[in-house]
C-alpha atoms as a PDB file:
ATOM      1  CA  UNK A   1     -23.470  35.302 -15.888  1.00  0.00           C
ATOM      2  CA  UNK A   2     -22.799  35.101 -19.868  1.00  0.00           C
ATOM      3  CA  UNK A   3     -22.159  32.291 -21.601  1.00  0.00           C
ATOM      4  CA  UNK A   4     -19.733  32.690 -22.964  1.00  0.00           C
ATOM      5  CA  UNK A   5     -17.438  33.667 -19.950  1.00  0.00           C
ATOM      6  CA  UNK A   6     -18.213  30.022 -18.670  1.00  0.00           C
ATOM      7  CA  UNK A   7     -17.230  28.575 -21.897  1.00  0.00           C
ATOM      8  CA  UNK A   8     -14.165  30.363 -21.734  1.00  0.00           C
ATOM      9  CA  UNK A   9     -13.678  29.103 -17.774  1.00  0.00           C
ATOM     10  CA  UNK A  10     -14.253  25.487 -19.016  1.00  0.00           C
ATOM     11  CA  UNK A  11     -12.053  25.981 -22.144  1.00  0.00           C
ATOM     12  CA  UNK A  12      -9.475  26.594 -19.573  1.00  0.00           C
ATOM     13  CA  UNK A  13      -9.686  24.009 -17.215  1.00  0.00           C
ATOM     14  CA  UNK A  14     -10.133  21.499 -20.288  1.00  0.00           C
ATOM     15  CA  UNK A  15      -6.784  22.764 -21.621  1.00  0.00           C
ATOM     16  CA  UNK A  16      -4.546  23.321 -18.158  1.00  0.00           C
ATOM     17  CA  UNK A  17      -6.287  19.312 -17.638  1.00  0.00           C
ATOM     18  CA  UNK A  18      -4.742  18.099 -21.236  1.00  0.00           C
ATOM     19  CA  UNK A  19      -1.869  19.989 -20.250  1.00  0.00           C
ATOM     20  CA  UNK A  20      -1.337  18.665 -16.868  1.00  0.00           C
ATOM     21  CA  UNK A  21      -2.069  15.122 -18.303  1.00  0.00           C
ATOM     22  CA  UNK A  22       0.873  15.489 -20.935  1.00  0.00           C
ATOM     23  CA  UNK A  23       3.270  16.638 -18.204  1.00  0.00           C
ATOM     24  CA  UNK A  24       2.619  13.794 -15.534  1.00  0.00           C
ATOM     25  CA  UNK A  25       2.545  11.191 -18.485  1.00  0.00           C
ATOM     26  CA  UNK A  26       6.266  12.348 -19.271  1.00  0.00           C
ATOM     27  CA  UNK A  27       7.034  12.379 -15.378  1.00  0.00           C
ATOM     28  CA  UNK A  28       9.332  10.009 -13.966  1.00  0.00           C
ATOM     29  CA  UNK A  29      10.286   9.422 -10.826  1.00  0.00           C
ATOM     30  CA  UNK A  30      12.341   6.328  -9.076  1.00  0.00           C
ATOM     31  CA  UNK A  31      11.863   3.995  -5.868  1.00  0.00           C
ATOM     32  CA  UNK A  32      14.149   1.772  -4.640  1.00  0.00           C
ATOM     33  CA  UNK A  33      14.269  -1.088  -1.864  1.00  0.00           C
ATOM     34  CA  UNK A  34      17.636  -2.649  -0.692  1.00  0.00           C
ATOM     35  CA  UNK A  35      19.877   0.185  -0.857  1.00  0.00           C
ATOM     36  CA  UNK A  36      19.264   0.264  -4.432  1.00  0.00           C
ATOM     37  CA  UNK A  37      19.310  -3.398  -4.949  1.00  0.00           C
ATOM     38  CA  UNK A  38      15.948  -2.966  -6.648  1.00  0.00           C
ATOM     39  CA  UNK A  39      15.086   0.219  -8.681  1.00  0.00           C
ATOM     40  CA  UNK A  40      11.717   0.904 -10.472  1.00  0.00           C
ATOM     41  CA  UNK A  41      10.527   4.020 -12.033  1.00  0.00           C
ATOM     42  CA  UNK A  42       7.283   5.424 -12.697  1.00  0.00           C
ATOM     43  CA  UNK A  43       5.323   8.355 -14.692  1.00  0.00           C
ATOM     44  CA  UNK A  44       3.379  10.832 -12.971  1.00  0.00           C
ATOM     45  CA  UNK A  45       0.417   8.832 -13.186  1.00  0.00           C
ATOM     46  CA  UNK A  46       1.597   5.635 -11.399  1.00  0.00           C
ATOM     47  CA  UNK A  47       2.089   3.318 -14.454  1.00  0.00           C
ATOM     48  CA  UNK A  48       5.685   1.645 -13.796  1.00  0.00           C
ATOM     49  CA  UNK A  49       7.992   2.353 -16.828  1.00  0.00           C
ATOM     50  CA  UNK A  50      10.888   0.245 -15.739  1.00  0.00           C
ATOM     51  CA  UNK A  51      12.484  -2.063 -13.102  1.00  0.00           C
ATOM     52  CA  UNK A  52      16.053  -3.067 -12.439  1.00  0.00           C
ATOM     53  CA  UNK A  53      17.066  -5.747 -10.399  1.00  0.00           C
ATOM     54  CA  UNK A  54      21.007  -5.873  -9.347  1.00  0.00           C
ATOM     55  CA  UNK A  55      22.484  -9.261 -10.475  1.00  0.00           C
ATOM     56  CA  UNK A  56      23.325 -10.290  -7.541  1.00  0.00           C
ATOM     57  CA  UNK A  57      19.514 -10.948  -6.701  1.00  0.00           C
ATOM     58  CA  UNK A  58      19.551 -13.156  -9.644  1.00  0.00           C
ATOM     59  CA  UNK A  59      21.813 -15.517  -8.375  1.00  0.00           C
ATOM     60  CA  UNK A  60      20.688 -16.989  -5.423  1.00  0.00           C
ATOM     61  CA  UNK A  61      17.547 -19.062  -4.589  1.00  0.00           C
ATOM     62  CA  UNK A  62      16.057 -16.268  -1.995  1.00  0.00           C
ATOM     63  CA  UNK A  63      13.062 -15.279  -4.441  1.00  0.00           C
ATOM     64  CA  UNK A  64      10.883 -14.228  -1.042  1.00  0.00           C
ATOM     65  CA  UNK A  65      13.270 -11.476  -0.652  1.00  0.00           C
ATOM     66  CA  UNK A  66      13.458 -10.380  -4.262  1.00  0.00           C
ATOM     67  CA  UNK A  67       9.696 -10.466  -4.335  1.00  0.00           C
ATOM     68  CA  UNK A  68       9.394  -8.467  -1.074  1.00  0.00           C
ATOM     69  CA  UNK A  69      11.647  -5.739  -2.458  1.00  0.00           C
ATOM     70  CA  UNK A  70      10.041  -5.406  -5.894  1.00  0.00           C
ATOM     71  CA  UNK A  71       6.855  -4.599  -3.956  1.00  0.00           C
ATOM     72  CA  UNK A  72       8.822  -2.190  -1.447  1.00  0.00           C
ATOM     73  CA  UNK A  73      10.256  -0.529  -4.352  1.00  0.00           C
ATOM     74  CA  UNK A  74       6.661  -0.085  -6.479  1.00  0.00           C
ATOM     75  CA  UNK A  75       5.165   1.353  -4.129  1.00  0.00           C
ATOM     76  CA  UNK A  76       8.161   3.734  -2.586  1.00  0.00           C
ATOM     77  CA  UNK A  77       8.187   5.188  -6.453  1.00  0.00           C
ATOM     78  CA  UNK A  78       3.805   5.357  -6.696  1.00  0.00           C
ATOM     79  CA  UNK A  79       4.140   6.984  -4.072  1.00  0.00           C
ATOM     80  CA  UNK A  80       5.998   9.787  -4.933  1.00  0.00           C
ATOM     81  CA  UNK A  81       4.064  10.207  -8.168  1.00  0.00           C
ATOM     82  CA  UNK A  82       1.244  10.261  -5.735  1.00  0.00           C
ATOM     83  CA  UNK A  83       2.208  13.270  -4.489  1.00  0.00           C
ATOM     84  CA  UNK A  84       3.541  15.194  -7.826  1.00  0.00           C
ATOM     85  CA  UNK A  85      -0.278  14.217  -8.990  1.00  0.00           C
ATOM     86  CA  UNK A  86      -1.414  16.082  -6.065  1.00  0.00           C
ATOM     87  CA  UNK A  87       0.853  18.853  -6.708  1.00  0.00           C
ATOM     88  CA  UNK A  88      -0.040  19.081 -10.006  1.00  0.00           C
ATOM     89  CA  UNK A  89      -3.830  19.061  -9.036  1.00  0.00           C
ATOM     90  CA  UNK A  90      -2.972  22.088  -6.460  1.00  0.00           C
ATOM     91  CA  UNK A  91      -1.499  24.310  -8.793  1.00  0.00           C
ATOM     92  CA  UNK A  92      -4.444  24.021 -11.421  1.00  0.00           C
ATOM     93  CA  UNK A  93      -6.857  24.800  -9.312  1.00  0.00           C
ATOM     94  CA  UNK A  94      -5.512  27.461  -7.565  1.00  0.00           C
ATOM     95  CA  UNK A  95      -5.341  25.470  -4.489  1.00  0.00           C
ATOM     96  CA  UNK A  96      -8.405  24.061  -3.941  1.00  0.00           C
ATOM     97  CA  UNK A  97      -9.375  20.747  -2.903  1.00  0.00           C
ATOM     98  CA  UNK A  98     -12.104  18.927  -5.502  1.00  0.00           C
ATOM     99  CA  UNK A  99     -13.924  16.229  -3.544  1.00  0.00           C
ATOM    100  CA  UNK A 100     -12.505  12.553  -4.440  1.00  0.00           C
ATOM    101  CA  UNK A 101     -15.809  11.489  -6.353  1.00  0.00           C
ATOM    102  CA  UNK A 102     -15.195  13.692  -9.282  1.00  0.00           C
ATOM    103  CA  UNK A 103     -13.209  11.414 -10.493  1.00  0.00           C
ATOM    104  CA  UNK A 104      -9.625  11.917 -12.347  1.00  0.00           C
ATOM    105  CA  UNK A 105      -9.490  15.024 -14.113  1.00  0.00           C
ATOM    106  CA  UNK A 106      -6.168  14.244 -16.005  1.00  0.00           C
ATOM    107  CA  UNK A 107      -7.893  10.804 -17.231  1.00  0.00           C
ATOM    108  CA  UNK A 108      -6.093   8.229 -15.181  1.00  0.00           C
ATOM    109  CA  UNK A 109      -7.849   5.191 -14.221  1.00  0.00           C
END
């Protein structure tokens, strides 16, 4: 095999990685708990960009329930970027399923 064709393959795969990477950072998507009581939002690599709580949570003395919501709502929206991060994996490689222990091609962790 020459050379240079693998240095071309990796090229690739370094670039549609960077690529990928720049894509999920700017990803958001939203989870919510309490009929939309609590909303949070993350990027397409799980870190949580924002949270809103509805005022009415604020108000009374029930913390336990604002607490257990936040938490519903987290991971409702990880999730989801779960899966887009799978998606995203899917589509550059062509499909194929990389073993778990290669760690995190697009640099999360």
């Amino acid at each position: 095999m020459n050379l240079d064709f693998i240095s071309d393959i990796m090229k690739n795969v370094k670039d549609n990685a960077a690529a990928a990477h720049a894509s999920l950072l700017t990803t958001r998507v939203k989870g919510s708990a309490g009929g939309g009581l609590v909303e949070v939002e993350v990027n397409g690599l799980s870190e949580m960009t924002s949270c809103k709580i509805d005022k009415s949570l604020l108000s009374g003395q029930d913390t336990e329930l604002l607490e257990e919501l936040i938490v519903v709502a987290v991971n409702d929206a990880i999730q989801e970027s779960k899966d887009i991060h799978t998606e995203k994996m899917q589509e550059m490689t062509g499909g194929i399923e990389l073993p778990k222990d290669l760690g995190d091609i697009f640099g999360k962790g």
